[in-house]
C-alpha atoms as a PDB file:
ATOM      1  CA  UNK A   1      20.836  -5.218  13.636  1.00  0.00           C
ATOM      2  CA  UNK A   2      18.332  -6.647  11.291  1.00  0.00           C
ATOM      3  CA  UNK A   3      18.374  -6.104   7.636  1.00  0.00           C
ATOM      4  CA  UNK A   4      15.218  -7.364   7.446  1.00  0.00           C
ATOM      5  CA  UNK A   5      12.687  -4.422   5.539  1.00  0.00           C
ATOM      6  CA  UNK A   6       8.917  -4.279   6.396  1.00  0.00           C
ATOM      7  CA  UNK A   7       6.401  -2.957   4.679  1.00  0.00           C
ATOM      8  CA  UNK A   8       2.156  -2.253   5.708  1.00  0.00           C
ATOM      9  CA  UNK A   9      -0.234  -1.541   3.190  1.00  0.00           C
ATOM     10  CA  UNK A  10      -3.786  -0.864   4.198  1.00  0.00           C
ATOM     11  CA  UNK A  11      -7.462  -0.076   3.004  1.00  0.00           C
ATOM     12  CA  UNK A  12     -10.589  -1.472   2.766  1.00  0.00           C
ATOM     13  CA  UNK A  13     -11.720  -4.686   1.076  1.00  0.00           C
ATOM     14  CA  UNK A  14     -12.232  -4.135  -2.735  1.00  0.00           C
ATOM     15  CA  UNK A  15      -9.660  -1.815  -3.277  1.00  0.00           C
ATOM     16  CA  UNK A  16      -6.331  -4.163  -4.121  1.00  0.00           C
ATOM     17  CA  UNK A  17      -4.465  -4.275  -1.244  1.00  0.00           C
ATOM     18  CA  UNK A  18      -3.833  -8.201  -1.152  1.00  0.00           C
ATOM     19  CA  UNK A  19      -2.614  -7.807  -5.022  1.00  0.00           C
ATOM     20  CA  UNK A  20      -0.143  -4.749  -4.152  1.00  0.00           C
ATOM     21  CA  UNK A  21       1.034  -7.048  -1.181  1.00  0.00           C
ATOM     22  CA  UNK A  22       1.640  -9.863  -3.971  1.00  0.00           C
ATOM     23  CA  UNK A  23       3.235  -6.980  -6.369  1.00  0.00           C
ATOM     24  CA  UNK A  24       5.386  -5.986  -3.133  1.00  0.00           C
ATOM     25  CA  UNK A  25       6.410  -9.782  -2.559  1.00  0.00           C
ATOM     26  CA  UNK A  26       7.757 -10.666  -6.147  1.00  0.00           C
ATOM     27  CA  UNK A  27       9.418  -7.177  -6.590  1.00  0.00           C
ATOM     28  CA  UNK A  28      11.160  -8.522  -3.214  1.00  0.00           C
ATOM     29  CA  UNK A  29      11.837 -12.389  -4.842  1.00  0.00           C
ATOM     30  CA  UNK A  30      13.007 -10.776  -7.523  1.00  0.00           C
ATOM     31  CA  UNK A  31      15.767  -9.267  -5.948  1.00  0.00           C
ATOM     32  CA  UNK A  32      16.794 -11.981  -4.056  1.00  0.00           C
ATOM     33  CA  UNK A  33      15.293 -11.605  -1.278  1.00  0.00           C
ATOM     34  CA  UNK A  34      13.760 -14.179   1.091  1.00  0.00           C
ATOM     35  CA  UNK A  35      10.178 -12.960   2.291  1.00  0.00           C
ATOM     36  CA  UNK A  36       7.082 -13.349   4.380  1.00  0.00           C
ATOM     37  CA  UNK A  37       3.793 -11.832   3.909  1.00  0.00           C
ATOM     38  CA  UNK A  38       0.816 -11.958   6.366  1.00  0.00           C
ATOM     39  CA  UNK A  39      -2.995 -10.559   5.332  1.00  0.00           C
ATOM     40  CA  UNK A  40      -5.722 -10.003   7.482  1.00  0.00           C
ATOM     41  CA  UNK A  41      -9.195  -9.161   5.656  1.00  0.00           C
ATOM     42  CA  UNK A  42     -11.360  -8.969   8.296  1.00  0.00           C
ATOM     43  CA  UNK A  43     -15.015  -8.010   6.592  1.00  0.00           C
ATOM     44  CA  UNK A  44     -13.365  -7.452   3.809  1.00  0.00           C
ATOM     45  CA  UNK A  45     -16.135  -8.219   1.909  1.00  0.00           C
ATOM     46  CA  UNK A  46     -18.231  -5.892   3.378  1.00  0.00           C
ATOM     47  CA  UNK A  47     -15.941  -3.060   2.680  1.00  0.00           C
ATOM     48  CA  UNK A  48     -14.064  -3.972   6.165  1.00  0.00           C
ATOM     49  CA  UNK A  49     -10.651  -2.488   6.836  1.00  0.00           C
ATOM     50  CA  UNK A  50      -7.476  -5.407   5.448  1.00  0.00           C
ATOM     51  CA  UNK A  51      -4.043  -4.708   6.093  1.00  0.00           C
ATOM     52  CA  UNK A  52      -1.048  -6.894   4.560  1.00  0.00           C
ATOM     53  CA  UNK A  53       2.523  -6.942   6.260  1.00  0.00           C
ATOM     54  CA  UNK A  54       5.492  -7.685   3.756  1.00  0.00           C
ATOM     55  CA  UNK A  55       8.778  -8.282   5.098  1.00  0.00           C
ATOM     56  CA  UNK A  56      11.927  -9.339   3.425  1.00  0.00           C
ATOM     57  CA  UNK A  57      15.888  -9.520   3.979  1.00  0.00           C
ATOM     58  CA  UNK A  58      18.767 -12.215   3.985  1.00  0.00           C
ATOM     59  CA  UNK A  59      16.566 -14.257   6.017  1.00  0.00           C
ATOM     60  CA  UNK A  60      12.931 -13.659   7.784  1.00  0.00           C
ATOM     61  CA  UNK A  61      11.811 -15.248  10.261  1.00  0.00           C
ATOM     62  CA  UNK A  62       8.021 -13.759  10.872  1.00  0.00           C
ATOM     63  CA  UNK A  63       5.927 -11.930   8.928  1.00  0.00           C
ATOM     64  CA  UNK A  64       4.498 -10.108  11.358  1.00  0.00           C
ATOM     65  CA  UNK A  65       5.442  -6.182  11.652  1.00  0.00           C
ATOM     66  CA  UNK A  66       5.701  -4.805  14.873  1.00  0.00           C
ATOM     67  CA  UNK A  67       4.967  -1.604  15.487  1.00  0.00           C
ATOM     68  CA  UNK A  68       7.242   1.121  14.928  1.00  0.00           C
ATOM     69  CA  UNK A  69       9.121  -1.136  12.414  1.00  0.00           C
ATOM     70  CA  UNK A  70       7.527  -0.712   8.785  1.00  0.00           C
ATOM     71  CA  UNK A  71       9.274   1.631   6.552  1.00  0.00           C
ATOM     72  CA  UNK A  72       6.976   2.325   4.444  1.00  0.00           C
ATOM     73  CA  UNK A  73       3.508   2.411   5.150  1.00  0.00           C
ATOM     74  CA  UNK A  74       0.826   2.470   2.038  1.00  0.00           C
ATOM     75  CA  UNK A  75      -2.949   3.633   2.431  1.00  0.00           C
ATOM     76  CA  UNK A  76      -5.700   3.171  -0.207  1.00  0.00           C
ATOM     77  CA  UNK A  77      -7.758   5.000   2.260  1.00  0.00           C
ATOM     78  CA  UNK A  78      -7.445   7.717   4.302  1.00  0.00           C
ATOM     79  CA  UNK A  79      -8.545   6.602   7.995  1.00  0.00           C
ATOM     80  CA  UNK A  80      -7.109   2.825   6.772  1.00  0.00           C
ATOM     81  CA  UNK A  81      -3.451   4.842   7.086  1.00  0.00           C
ATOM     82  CA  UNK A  82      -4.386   6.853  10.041  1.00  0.00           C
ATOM     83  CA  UNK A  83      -5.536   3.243  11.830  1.00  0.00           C
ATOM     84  CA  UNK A  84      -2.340   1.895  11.259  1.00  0.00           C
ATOM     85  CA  UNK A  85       0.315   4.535  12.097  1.00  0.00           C
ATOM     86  CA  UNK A  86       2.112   2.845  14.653  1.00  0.00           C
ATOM     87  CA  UNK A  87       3.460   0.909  12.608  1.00  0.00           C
ATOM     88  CA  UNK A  88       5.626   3.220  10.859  1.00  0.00           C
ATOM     89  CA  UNK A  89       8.671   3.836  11.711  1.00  0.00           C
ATOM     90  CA  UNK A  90      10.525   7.650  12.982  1.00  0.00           C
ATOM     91  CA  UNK A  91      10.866   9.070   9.652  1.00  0.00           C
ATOM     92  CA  UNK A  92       9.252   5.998   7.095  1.00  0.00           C
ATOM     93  CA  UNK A  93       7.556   6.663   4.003  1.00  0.00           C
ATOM     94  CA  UNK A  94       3.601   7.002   3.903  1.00  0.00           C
ATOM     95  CA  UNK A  95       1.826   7.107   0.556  1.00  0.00           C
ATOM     96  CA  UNK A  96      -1.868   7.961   1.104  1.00  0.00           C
ATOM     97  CA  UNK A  97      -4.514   7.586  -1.573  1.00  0.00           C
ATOM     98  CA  UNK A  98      -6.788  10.464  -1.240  1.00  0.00           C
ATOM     99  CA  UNK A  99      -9.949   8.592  -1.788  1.00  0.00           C
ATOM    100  CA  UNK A 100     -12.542   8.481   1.245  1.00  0.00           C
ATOM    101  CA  UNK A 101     -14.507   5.097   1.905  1.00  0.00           C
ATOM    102  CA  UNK A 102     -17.151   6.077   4.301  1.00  0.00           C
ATOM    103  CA  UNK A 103     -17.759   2.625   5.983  1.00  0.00           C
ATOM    104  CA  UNK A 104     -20.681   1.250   6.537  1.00  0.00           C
ATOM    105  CA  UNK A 105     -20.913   2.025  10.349  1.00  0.00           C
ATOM    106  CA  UNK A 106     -20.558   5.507   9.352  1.00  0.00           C
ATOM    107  CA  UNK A 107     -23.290   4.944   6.973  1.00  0.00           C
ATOM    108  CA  UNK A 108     -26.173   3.874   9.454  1.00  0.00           C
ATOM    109  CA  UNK A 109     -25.300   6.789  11.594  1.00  0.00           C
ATOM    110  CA  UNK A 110     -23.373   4.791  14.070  1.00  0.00           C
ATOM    111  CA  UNK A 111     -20.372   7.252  14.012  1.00  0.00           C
ATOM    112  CA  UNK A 112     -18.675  10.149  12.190  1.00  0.00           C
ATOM    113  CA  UNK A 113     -15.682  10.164   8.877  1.00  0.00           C
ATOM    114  CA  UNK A 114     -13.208  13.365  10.364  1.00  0.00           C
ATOM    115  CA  UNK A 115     -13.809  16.151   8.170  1.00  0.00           C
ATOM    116  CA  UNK A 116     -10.354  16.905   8.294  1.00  0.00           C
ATOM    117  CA  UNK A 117      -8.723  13.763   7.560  1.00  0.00           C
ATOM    118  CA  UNK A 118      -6.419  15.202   5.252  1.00  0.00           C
ATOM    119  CA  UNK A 119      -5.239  17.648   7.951  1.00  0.00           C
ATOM    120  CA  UNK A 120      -5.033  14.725  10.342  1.00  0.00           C
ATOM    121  CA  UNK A 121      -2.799  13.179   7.875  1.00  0.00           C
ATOM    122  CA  UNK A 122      -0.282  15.895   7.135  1.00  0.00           C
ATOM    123  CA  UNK A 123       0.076  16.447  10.900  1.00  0.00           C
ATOM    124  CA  UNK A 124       0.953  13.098  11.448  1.00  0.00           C
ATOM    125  CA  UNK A 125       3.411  12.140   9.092  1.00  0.00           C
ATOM    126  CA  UNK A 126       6.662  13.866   8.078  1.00  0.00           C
ATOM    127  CA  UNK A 127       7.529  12.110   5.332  1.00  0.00           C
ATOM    128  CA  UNK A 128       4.135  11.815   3.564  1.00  0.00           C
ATOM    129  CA  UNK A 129       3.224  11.390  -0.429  1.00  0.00           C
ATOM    130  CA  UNK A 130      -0.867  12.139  -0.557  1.00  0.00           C
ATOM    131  CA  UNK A 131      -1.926  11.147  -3.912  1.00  0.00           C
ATOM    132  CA  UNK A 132      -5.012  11.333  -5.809  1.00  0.00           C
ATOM    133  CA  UNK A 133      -4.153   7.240  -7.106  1.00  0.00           C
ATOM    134  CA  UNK A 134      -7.928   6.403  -8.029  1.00  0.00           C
ATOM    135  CA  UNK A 135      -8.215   9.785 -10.055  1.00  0.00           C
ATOM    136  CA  UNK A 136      -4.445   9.154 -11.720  1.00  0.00           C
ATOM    137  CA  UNK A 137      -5.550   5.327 -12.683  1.00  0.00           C
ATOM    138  CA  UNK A 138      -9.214   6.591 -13.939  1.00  0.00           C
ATOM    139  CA  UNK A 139      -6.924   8.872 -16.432  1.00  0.00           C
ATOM    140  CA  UNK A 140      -5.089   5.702 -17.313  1.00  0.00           C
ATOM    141  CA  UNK A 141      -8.678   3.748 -18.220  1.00  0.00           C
ATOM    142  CA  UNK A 142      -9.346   1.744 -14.785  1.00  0.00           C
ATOM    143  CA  UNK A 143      -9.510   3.073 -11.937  1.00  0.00           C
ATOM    144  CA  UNK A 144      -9.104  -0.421 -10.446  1.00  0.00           C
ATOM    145  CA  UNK A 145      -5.458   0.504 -11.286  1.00  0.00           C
ATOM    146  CA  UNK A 146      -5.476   2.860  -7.854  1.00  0.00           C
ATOM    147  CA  UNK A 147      -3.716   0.657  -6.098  1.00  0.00           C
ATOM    148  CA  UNK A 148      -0.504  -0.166  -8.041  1.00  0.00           C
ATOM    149  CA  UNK A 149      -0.289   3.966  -8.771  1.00  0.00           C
ATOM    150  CA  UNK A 150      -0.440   4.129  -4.882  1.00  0.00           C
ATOM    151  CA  UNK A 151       2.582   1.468  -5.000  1.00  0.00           C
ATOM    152  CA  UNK A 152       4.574   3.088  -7.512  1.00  0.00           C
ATOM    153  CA  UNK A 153       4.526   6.205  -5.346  1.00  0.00           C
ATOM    154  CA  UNK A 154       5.229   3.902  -2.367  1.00  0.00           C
ATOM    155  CA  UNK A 155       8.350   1.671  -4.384  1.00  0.00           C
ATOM    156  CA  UNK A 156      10.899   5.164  -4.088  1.00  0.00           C
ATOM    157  CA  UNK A 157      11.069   4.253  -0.774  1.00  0.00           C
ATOM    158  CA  UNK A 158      12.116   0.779  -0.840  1.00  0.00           C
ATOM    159  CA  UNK A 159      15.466   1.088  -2.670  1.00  0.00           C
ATOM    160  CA  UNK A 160      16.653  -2.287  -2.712  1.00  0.00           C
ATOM    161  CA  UNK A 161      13.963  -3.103  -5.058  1.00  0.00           C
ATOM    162  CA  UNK A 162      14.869  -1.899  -8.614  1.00  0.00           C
ATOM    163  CA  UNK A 163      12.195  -0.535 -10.865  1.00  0.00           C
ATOM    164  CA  UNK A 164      12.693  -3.239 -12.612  1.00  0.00           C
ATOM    165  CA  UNK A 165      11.874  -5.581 -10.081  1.00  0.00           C
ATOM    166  CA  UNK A 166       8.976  -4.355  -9.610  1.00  0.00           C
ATOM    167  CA  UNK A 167       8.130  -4.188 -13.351  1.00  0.00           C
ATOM    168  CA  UNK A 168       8.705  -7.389 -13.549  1.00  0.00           C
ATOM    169  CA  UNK A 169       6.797  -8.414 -10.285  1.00  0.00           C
ATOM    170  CA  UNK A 170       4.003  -6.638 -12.427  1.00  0.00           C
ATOM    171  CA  UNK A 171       3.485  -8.816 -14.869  1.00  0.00           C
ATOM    172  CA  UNK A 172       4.182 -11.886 -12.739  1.00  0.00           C
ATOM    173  CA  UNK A 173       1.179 -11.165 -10.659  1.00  0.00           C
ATOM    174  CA  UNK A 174      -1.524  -9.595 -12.586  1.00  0.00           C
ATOM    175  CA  UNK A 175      -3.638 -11.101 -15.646  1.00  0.00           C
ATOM    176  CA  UNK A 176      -1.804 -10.524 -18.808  1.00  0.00           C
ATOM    177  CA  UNK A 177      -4.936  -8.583 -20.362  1.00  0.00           C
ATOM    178  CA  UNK A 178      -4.289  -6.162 -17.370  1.00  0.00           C
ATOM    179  CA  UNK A 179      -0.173  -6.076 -17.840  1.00  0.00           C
ATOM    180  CA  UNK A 180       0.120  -2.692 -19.539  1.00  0.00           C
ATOM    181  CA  UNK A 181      -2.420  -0.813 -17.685  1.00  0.00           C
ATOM    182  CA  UNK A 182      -0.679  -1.355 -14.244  1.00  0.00           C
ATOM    183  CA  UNK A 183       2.728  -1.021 -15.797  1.00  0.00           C
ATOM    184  CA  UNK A 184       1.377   2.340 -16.648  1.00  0.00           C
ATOM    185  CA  UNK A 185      -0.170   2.593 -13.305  1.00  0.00           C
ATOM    186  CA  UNK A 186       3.378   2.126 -11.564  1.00  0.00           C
ATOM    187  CA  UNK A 187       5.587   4.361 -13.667  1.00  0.00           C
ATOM    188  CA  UNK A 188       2.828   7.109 -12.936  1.00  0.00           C
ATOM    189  CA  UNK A 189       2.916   6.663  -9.116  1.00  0.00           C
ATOM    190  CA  UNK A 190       6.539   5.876  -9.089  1.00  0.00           C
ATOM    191  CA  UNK A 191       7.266   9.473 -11.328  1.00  0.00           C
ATOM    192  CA  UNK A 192       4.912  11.103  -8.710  1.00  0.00           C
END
């Protein structure tokens, strides 16, 4: 049996995800752990779906997730978590921010956001934390800060990674004007 951990966060590109992937990694480091992260951005650029896979233990061989393996499974986006269910596994963790990204193709009329996304959601996932990040970091002064609320919601299920690790994993990875606004931003998601 593997004590390897894996985790997926997933939105589109602008909204943080490769910097709560970093976050994710140190907090990991931290704690001794030896891990692998893989990122794939697509059009990120272009407000394109990206999706990074973290995965640490004694030793880790890939950093690819399989499906059905990730226990915990973040979403800056609605449809970005619904996309990438199967990676979760029975019973993981999903934190869902409750902001809606209508993308582009959606945009030109070249298909349809589900109305009831939010429905889709809770019928989905048992074990589901649906947040309101961007609104909670916009309250802090940034609502850049979305995406380390959504992790602090997402870090109470990872328990081999302290709070502390992850505090520290903080200011590690993000400019040191920005330290005590995504501090903030983690203690409020984590308290959520």
């Amino acid at each position: 049996m593997s004590d390897t951990t894996s985790v997926v966060l997933a939105g589109v590109g602008g909204q943080g995800i490769l910097l709560a992937s970093e976050i994710t990694a140190q907090a990991a480091r931290i704690s001794g752990f030896d891990v692998k992260t893989n990122e794939v951005h697509g059009m990120a650029q272009r407000g394109g779906s990206v999706i990074a896979q973290i995965r640490y233990g004694t030793k880790v061989h890939s950093p690819l997730v399989a499906k059905g393996e990730a226990k915990v499974l973040g979403g800056l986006e609605r449809i970005a978590a619904i996309r990438y269910a199967d990676y979760l596994s029975k019973g993981g963790l999903v934190a869902v921010n409750s902001q809606m990204m209508v993308p582009v193709t959606v945009s030109m009329g070249m298909g349809e956001y589900p109305a009831d996304a939010e429905k889709m959601l809770r019928d989905k996932f048992e074990n589901l934390i649906y947040i309101d990040a961007s609104e909670e970091a916009k309250k802090l002064g940034n609502v850049k800060a979305a995406n380390v609320v959504l992790l602090g919601a997402l870090s109470k299920g990872l328990d081999k990674l302290s709070e502390e690790a992850w505090l520290e994993a903080v200011k590690i990875s993000v400019k040191p004007k920005f330290i005590d606004l995504n501090i903030k931003a983690f203690k409020t998601g984590r308290e959520i």
